[in-house]
Protein backbone atom coordinates (compact mmCIF):
# COMPACT_ATOMS: atom_id res chain seq x y z
CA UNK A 1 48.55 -31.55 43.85
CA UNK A 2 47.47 -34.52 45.93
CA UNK A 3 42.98 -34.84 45.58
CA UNK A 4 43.16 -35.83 49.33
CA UNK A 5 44.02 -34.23 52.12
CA UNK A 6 45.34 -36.61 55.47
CA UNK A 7 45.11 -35.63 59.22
CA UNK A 8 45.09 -37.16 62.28
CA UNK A 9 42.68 -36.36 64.83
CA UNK A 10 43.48 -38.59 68.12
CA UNK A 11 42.80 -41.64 67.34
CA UNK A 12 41.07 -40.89 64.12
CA UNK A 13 43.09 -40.43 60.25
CA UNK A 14 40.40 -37.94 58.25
CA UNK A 15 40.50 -38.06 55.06
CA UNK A 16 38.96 -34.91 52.95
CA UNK A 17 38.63 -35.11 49.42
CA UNK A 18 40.28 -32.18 46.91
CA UNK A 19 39.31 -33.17 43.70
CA UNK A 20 37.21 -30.95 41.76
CA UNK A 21 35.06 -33.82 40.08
CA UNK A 22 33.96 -37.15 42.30
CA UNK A 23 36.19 -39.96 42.59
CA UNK A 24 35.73 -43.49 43.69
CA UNK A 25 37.81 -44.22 46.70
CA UNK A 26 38.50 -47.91 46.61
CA UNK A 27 41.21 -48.94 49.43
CA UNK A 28 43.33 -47.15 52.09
CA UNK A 29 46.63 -48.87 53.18
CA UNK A 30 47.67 -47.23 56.45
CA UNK A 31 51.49 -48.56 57.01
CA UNK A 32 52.48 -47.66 60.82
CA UNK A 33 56.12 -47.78 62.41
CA UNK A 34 56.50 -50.21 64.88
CA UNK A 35 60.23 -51.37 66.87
CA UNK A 36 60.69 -55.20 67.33
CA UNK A 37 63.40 -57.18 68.99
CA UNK A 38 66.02 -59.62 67.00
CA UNK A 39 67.14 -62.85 68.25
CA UNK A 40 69.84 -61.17 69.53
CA UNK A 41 67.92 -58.24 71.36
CA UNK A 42 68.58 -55.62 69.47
CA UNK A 43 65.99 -53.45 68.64
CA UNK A 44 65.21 -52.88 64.84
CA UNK A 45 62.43 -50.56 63.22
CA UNK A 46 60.02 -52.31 60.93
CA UNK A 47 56.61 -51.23 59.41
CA UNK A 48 53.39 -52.93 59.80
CA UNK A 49 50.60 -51.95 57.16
CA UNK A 50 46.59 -52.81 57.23
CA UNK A 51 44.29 -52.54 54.11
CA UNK A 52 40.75 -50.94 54.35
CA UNK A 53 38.09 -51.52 51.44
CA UNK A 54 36.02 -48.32 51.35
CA UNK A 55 34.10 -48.58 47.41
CA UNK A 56 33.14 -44.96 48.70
CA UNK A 57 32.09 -42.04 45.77
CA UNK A 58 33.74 -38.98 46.92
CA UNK A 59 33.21 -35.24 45.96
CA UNK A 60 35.09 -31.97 47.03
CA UNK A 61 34.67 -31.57 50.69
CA UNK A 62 33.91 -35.21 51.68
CA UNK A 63 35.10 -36.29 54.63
CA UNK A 64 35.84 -40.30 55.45
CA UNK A 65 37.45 -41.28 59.31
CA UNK A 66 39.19 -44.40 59.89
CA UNK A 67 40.08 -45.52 63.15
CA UNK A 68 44.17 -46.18 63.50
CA UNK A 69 44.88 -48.87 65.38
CA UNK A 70 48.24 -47.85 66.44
CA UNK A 71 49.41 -44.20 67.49
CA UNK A 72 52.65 -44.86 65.17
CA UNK A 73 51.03 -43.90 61.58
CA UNK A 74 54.13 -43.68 59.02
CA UNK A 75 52.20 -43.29 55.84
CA UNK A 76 48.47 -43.01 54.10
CA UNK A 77 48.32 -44.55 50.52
CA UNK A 78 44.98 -43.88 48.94
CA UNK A 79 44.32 -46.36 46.00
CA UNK A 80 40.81 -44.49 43.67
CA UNK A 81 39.13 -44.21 40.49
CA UNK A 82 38.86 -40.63 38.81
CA UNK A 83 36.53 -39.56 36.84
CA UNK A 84 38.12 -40.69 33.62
CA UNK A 85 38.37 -44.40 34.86
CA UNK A 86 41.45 -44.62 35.90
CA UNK A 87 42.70 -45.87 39.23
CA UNK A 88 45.26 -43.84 40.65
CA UNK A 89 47.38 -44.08 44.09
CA UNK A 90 47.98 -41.56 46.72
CA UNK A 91 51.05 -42.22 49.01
CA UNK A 92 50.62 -39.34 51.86
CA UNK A 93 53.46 -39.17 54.56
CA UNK A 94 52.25 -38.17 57.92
């Protein structure tokens, strides 16, 4: 079991903490889905990611909102410290 939970509100990704003791959340990578062009016009899916520093102590029921900057969110991967010291990664599909 994942100690986050992901939604999206509108323009808004929430992110609620799960874990039963606090964590350090230390960086969210949001990758979206995006559809360029090639040289030769055809058009091609690629994914686009942007990295947010948070440093943020989280407990159960803690609640962090990040604004997405494109309506095309692919995936959520959640990069924190537990309580034991070790950093751990989240990779959340939405």
């Amino acid at each position: 079991m994942s100690n986050f939970t992901v939604l999206r509100e509108g323009d808004k990704i929430v992110i609620t903490c799960n874990s039963v003791k606090k964590v350090l959340l230390r960086l969210v990578r949001i990758e979206y889905e995006v559809t360029t062009l090639t040289v030769e016009q055809e058009r091609i899916p690629k994914t686009i990611s942007e990295e947010i520093t948070v440093e943020k102590e989280m407990k159960n029921g803690d609640k962090i909102e990040i604004k997405a900057q494109l309506d095309t969110v692919k995936k959520v991967s959640l990069i924190y410290r537990d309580a034991f010291g070790m950093t751990l990664r989240d990779d959340i599909e939405l």
